[in-house]
C-alpha atoms as a PDB file:
ATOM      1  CA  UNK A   1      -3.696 -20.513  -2.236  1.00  0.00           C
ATOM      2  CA  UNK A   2      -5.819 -17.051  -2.373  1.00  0.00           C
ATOM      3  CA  UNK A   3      -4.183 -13.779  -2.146  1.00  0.00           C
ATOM      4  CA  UNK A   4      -5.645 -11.723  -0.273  1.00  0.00           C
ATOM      5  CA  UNK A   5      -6.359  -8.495  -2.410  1.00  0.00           C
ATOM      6  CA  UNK A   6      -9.935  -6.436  -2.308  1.00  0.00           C
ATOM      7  CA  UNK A   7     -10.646  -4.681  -5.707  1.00  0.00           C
ATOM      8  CA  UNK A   8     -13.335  -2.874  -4.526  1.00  0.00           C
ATOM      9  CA  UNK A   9     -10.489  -1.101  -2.572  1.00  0.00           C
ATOM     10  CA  UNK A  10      -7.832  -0.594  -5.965  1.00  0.00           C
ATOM     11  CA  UNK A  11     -10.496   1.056  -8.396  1.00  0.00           C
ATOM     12  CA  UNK A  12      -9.415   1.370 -12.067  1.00  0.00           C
ATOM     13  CA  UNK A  13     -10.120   4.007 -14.179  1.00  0.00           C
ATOM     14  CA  UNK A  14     -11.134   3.115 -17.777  1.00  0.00           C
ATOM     15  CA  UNK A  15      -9.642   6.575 -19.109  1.00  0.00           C
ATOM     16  CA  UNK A  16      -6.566   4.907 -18.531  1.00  0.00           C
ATOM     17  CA  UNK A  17      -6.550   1.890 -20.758  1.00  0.00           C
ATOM     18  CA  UNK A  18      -8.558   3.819 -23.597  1.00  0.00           C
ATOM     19  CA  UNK A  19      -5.833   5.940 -23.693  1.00  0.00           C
ATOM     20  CA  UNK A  20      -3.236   3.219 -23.952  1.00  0.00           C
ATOM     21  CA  UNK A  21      -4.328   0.661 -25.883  1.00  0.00           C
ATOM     22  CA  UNK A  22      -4.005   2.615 -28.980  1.00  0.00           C
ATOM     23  CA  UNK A  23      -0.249   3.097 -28.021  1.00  0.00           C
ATOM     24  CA  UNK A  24       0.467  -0.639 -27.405  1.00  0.00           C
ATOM     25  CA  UNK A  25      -0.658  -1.541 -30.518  1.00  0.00           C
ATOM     26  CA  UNK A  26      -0.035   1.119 -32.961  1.00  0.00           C
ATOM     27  CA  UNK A  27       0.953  -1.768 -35.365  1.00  0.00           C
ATOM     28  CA  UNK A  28      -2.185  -2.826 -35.742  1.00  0.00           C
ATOM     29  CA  UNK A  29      -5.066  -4.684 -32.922  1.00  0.00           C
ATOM     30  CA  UNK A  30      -4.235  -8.151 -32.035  1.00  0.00           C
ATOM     31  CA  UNK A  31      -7.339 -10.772 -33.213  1.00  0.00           C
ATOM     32  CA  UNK A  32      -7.152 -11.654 -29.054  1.00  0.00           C
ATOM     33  CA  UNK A  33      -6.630 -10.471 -26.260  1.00  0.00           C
ATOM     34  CA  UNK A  34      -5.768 -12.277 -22.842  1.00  0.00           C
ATOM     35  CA  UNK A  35      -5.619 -10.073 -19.517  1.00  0.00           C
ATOM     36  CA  UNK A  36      -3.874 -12.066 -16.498  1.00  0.00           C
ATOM     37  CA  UNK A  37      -4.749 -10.398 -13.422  1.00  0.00           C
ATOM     38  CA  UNK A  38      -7.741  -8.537 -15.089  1.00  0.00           C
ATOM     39  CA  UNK A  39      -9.805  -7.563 -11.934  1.00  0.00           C
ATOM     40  CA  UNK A  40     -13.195  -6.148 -13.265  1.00  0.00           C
ATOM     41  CA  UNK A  41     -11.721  -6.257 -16.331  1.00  0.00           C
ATOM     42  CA  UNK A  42     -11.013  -2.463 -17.346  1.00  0.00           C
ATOM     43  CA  UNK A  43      -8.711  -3.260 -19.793  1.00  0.00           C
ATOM     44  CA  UNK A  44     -10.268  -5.714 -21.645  1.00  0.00           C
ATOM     45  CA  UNK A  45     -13.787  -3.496 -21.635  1.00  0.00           C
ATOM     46  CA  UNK A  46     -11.544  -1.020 -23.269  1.00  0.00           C
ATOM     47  CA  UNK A  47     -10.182  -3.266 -25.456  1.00  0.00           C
ATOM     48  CA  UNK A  48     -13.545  -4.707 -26.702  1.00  0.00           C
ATOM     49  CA  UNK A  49     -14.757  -0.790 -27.082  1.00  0.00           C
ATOM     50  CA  UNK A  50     -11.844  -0.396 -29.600  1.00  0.00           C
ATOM     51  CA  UNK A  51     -12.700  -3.688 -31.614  1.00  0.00           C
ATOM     52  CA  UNK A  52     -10.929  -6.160 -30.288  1.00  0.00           C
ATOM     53  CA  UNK A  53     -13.803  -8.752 -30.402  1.00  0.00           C
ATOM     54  CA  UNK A  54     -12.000 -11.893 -28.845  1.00  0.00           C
ATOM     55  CA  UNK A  55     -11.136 -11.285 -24.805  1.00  0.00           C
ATOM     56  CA  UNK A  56     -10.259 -13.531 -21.774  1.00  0.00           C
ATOM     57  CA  UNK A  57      -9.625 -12.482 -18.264  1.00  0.00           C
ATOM     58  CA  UNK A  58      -7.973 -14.442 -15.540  1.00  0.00           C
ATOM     59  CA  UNK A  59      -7.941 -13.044 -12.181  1.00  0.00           C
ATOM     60  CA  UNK A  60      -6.920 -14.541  -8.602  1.00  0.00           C
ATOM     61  CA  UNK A  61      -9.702 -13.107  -6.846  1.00  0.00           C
ATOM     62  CA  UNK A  62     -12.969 -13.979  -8.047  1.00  0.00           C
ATOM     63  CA  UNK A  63     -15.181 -10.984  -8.977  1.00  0.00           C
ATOM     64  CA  UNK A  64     -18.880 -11.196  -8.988  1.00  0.00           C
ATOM     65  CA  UNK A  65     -20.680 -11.165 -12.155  1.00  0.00           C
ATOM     66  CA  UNK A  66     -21.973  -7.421 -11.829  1.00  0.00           C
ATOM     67  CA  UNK A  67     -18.963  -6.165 -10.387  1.00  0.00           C
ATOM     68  CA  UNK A  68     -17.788  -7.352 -14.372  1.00  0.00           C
ATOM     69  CA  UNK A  69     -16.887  -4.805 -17.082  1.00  0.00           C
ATOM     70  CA  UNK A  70     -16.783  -7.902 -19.320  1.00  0.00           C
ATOM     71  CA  UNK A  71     -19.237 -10.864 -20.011  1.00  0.00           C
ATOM     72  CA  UNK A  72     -18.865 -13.080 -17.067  1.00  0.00           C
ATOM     73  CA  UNK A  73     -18.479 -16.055 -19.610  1.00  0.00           C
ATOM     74  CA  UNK A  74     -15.258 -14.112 -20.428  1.00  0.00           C
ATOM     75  CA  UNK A  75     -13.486 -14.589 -16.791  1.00  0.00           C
ATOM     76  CA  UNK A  76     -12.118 -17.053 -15.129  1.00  0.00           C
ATOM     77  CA  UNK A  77     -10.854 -17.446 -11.416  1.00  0.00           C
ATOM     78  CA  UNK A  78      -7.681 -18.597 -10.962  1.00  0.00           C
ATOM     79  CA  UNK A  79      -4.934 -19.520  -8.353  1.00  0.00           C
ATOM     80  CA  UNK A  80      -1.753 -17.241 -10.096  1.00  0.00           C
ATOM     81  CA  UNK A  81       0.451 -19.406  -7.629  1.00  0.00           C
ATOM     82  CA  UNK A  82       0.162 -22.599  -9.438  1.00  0.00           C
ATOM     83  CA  UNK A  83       0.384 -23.776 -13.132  1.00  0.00           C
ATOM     84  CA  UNK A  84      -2.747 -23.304 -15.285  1.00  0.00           C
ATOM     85  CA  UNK A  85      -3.610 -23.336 -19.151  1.00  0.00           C
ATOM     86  CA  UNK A  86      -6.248 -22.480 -21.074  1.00  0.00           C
ATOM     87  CA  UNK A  87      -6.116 -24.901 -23.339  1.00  0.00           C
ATOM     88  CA  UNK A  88      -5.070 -22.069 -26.328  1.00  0.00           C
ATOM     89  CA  UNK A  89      -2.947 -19.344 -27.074  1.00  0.00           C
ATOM     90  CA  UNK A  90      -3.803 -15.219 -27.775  1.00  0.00           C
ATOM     91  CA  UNK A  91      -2.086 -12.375 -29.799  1.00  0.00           C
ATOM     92  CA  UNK A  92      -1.297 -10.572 -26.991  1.00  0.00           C
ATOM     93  CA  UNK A  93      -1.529 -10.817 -23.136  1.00  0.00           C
ATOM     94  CA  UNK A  94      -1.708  -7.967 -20.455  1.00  0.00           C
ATOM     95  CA  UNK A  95      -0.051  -8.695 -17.089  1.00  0.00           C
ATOM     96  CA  UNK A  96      -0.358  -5.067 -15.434  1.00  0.00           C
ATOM     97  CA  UNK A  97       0.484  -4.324 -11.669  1.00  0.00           C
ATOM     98  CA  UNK A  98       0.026  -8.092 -10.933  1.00  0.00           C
ATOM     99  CA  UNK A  99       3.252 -10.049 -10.390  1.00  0.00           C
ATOM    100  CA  UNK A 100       4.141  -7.973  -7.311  1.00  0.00           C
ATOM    101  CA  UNK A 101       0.678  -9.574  -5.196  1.00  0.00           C
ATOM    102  CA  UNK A 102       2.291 -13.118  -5.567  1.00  0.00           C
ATOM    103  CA  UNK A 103       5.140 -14.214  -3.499  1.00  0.00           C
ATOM    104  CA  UNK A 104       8.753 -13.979  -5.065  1.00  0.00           C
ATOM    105  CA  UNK A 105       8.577 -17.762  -5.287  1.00  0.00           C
ATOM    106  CA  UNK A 106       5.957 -18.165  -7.626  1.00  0.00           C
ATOM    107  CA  UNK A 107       6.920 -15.726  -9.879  1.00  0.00           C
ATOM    108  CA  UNK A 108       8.769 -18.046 -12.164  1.00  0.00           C
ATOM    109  CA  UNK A 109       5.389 -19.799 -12.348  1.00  0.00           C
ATOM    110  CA  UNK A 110       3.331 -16.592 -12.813  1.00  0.00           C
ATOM    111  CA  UNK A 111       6.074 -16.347 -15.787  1.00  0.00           C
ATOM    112  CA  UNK A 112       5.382 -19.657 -17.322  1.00  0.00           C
ATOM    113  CA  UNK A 113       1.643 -18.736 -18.041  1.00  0.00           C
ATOM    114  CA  UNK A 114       1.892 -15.403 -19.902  1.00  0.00           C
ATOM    115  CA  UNK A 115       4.841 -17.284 -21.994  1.00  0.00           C
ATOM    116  CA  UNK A 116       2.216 -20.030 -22.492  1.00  0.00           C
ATOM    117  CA  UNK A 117      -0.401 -18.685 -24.144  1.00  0.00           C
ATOM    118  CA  UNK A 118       1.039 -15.924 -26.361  1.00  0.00           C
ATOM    119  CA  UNK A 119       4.543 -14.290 -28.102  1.00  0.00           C
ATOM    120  CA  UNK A 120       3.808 -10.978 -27.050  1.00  0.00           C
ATOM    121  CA  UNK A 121       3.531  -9.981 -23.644  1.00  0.00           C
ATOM    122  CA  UNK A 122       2.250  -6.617 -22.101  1.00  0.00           C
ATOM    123  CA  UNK A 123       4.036  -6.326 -18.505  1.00  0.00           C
ATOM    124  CA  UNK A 124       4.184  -4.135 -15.742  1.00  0.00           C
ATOM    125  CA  UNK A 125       5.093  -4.330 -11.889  1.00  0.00           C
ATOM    126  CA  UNK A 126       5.455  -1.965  -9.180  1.00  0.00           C
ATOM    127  CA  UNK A 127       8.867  -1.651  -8.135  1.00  0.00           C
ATOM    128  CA  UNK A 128      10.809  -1.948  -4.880  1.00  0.00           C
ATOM    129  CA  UNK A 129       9.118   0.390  -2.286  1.00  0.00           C
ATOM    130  CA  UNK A 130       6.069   1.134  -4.539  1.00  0.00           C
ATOM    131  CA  UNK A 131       2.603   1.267  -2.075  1.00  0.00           C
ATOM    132  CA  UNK A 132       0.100  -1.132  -2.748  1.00  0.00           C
ATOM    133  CA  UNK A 133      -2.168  -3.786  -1.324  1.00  0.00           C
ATOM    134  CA  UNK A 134      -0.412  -7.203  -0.799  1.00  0.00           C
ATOM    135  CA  UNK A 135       2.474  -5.598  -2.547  1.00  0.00           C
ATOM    136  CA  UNK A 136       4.913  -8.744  -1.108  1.00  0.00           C
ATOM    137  CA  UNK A 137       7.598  -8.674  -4.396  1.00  0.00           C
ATOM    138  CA  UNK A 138       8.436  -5.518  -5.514  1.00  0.00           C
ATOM    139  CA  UNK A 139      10.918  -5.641  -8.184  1.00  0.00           C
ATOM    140  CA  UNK A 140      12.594  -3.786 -10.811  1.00  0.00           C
ATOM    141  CA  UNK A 141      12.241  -4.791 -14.219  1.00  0.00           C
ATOM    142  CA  UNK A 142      15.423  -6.230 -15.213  1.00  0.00           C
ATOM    143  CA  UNK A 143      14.514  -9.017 -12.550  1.00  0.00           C
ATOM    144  CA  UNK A 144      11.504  -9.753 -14.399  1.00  0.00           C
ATOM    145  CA  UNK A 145      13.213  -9.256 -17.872  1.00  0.00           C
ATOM    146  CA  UNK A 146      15.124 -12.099 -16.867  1.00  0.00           C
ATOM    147  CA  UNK A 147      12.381 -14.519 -16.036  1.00  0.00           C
ATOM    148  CA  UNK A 148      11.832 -13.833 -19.421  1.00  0.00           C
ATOM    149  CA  UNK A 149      14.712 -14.335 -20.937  1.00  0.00           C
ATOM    150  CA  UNK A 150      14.979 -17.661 -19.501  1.00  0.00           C
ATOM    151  CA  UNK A 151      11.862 -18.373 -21.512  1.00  0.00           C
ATOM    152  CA  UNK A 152      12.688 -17.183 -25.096  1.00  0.00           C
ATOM    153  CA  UNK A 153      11.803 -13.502 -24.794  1.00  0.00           C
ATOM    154  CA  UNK A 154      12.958 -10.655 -26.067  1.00  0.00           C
ATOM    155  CA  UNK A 155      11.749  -7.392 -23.521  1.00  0.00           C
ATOM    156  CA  UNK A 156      11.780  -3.683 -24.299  1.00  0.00           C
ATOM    157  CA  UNK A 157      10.877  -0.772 -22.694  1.00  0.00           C
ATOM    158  CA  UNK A 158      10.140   1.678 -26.090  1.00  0.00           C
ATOM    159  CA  UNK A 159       6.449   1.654 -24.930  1.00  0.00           C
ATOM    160  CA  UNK A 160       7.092   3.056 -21.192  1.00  0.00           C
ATOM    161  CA  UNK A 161       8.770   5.949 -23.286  1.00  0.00           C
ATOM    162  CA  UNK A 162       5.791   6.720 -25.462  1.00  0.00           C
ATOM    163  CA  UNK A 163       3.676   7.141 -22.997  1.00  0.00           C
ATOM    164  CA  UNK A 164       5.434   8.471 -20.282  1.00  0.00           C
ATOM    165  CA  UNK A 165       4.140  12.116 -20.485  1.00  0.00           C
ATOM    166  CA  UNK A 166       0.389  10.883 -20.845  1.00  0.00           C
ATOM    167  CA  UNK A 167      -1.384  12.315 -18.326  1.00  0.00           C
ATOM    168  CA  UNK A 168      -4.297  10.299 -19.122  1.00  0.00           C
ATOM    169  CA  UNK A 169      -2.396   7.143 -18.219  1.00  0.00           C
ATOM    170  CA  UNK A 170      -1.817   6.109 -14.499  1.00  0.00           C
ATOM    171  CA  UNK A 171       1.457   6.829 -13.581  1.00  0.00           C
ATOM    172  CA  UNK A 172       2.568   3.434 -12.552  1.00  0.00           C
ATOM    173  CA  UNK A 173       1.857   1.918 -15.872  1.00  0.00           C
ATOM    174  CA  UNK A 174       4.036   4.775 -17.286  1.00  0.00           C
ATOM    175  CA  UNK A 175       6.642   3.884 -15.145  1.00  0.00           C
ATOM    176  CA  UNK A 176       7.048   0.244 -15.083  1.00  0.00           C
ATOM    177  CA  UNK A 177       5.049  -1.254 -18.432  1.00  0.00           C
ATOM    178  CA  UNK A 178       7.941  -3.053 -21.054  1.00  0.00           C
ATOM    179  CA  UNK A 179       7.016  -5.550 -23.717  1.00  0.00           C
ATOM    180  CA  UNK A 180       8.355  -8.768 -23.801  1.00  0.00           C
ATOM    181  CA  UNK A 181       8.327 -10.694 -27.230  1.00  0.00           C
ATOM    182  CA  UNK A 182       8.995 -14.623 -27.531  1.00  0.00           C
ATOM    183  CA  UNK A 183      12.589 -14.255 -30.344  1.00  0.00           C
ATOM    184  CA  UNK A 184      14.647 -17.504 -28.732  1.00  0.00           C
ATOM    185  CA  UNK A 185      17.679 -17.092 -30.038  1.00  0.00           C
ATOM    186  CA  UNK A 186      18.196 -12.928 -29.175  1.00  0.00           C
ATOM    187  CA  UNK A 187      16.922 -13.876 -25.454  1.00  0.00           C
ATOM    188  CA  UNK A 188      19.071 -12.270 -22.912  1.00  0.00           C
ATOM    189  CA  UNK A 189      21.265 -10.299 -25.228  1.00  0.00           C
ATOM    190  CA  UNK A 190      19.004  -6.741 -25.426  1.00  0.00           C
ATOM    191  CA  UNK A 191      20.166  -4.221 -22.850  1.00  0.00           C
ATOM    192  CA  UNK A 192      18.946  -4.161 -19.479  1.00  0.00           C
ATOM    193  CA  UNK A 193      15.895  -2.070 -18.931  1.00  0.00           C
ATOM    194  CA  UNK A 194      16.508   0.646 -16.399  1.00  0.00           C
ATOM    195  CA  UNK A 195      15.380   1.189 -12.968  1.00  0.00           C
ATOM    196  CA  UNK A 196      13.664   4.526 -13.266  1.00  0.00           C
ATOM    197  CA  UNK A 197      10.947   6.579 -10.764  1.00  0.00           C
ATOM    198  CA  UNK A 198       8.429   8.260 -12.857  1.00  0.00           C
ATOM    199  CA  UNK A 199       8.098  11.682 -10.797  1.00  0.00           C
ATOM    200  CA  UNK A 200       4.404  11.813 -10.541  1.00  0.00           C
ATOM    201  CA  UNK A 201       4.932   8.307  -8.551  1.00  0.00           C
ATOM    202  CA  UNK A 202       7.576   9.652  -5.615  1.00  0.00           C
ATOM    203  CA  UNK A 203       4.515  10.093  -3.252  1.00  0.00           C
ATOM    204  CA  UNK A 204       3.426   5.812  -4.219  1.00  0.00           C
ATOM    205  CA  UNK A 205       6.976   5.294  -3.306  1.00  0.00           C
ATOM    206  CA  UNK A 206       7.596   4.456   0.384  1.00  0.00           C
ATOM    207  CA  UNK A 207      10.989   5.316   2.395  1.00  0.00           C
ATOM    208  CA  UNK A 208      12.254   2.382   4.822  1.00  0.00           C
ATOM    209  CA  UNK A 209      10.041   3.582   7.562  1.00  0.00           C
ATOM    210  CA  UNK A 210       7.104   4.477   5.118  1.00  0.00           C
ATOM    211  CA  UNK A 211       7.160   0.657   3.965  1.00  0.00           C
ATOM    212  CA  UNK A 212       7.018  -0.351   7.843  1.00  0.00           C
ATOM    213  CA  UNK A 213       4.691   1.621   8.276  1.00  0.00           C
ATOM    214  CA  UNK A 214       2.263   0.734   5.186  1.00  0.00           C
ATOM    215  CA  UNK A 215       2.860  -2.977   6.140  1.00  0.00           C
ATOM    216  CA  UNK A 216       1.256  -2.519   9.829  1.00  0.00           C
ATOM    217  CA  UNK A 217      -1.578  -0.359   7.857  1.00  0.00           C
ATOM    218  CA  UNK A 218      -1.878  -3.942   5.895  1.00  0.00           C
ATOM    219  CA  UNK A 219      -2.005  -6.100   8.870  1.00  0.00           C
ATOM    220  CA  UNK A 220      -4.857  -3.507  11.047  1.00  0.00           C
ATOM    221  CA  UNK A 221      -6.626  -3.677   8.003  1.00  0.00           C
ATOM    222  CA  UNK A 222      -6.903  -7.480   7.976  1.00  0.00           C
ATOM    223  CA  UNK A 223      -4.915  -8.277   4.281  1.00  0.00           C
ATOM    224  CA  UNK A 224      -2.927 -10.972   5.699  1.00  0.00           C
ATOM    225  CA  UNK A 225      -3.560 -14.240   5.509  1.00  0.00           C
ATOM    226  CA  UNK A 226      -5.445 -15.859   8.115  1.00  0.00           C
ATOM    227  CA  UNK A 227      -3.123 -18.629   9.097  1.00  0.00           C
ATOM    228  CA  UNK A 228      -1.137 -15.464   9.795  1.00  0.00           C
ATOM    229  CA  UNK A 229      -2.775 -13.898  12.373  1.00  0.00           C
ATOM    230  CA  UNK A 230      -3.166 -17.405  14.001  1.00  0.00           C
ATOM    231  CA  UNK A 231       0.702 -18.237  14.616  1.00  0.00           C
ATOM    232  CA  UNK A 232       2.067 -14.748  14.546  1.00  0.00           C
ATOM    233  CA  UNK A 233       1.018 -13.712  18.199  1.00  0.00           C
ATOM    234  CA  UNK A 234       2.320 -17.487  19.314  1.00  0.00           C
ATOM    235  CA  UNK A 235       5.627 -16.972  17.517  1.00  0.00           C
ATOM    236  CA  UNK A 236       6.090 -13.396  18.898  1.00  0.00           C
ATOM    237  CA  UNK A 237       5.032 -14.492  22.268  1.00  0.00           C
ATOM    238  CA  UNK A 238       7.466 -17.385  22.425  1.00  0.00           C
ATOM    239  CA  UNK A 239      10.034 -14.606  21.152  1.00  0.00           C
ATOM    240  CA  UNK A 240       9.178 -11.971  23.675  1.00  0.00           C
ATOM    241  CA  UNK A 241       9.588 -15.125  26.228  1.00  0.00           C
ATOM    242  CA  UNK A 242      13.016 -15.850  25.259  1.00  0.00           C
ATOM    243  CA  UNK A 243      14.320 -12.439  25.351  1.00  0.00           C
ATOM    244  CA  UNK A 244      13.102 -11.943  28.829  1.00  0.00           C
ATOM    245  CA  UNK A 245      14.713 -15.146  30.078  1.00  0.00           C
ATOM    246  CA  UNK A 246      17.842 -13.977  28.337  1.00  0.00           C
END
């Protein structure tokens, strides 16, 4: 099942990322580096700039080779709604602005793969209301922390903290990045990480009416799915019907 997201429309900045990475790990690079949901790969181009030798990116959309900030032989399309593996497991893995494109019920399954292949997880998500293409399962991070939890993982937002005032750094990492970190028998007892609204995000952040209206900006703009548009206008029809005859 595709998702239907356009990169070309959701550029990246690598500014971003260079600025971060040191951040994330200030303890030291991981030997490897897996980005789930990489895109063009920003992240992991930045990653390989600072020396981190060993990268993978997965992405549900497949990108053309020179769209690709990364070798091509480095990426690898695949459907985020169903269960995949590699085969091995990384130091690290990025999951960044991803989770809320897939519909709330795979995210256990989205989950299950960055617990997979590596003890450390990088995470972020936009939460409820945030703008965004395909944005179908906004969520706070405590709903996410305990997707993790149910896996073994320790999560922590100390990173969204550090970074929080860097400019440099889009604001919706800054806002909704925690690290989760596989420690089996602390899972579920850490505090709750917060709901917060980084300020330079309130005009990302949709009201009621703002969310209705970004949604109908989705469907003009063709985003849906295509088996959408087919029984949508039958349903609504056969609605319309029934309210008339009532």
């Amino acid at each position: 099942m595709g998702i239907d997201y356009t990169h070309s429309e959701n550029l990246h900045t690598l500014s971003g990322p260079q600025a971060a990475l040191p951040i994330l790990f200030a303890n030291g690079k991981p030997s490897s580096l897996l980005d789930v949901g990489c895109g063009t790969g920003t992240w992991l181009k930045a990653a390989a700039d600072a020396g981190i030798s060993e990268i993978m990116g997965v992405d549900g959309v497949d990108i053309p080779a020179e769209k690709l900030l990364i070798p091509s032989a480095r990426f690898r399309q695949q459907d985020l709604t169903e269960q995949w593996d590699l085969g091995r497991r990384f130091a690290a893995t990025l999951c960044l602005e991803v989770a809320e494109h897939l519909d709330r019920c795979h995210a256990g399954v989205l989950v299950d793969a960055l617990t997979r292949h590596s003890e450390r997880v990088v995470f972020s998500a936009a939460c409820p209301g945030q703008d965004g293409q395909h944005h179908v399962n906004g969520q706070w991070p405590a709903y996410w922390q305990n997707l993790f939890n149910e896996r073994g993982f320790v999560c922590c937002d100390k990173l969204r903290w550090r970074i929080w005032d860097d400019g440099r750094i889009e604001p919706w990492y800054r806002q909704n990045i925690f690290v989760a970190r596989h420690e089996a028998t602390a899972a579920g007892h850490e505090p709750r990480i917060k709901a917060v609204v980084h300020p330079e995000m309130l005009p990302f952040i949709s009201t009621v009416n703002g969310r209705f209206e970004n949604h109908v900006r989705q469907i003009e703009r063709g985003h849906m799915r295509a088996t959408w548009y087919l029984k949508t206008p039958v349903l609504a029809f056969a609605e319309k019907f029934k309210r008339r005859l009532a």
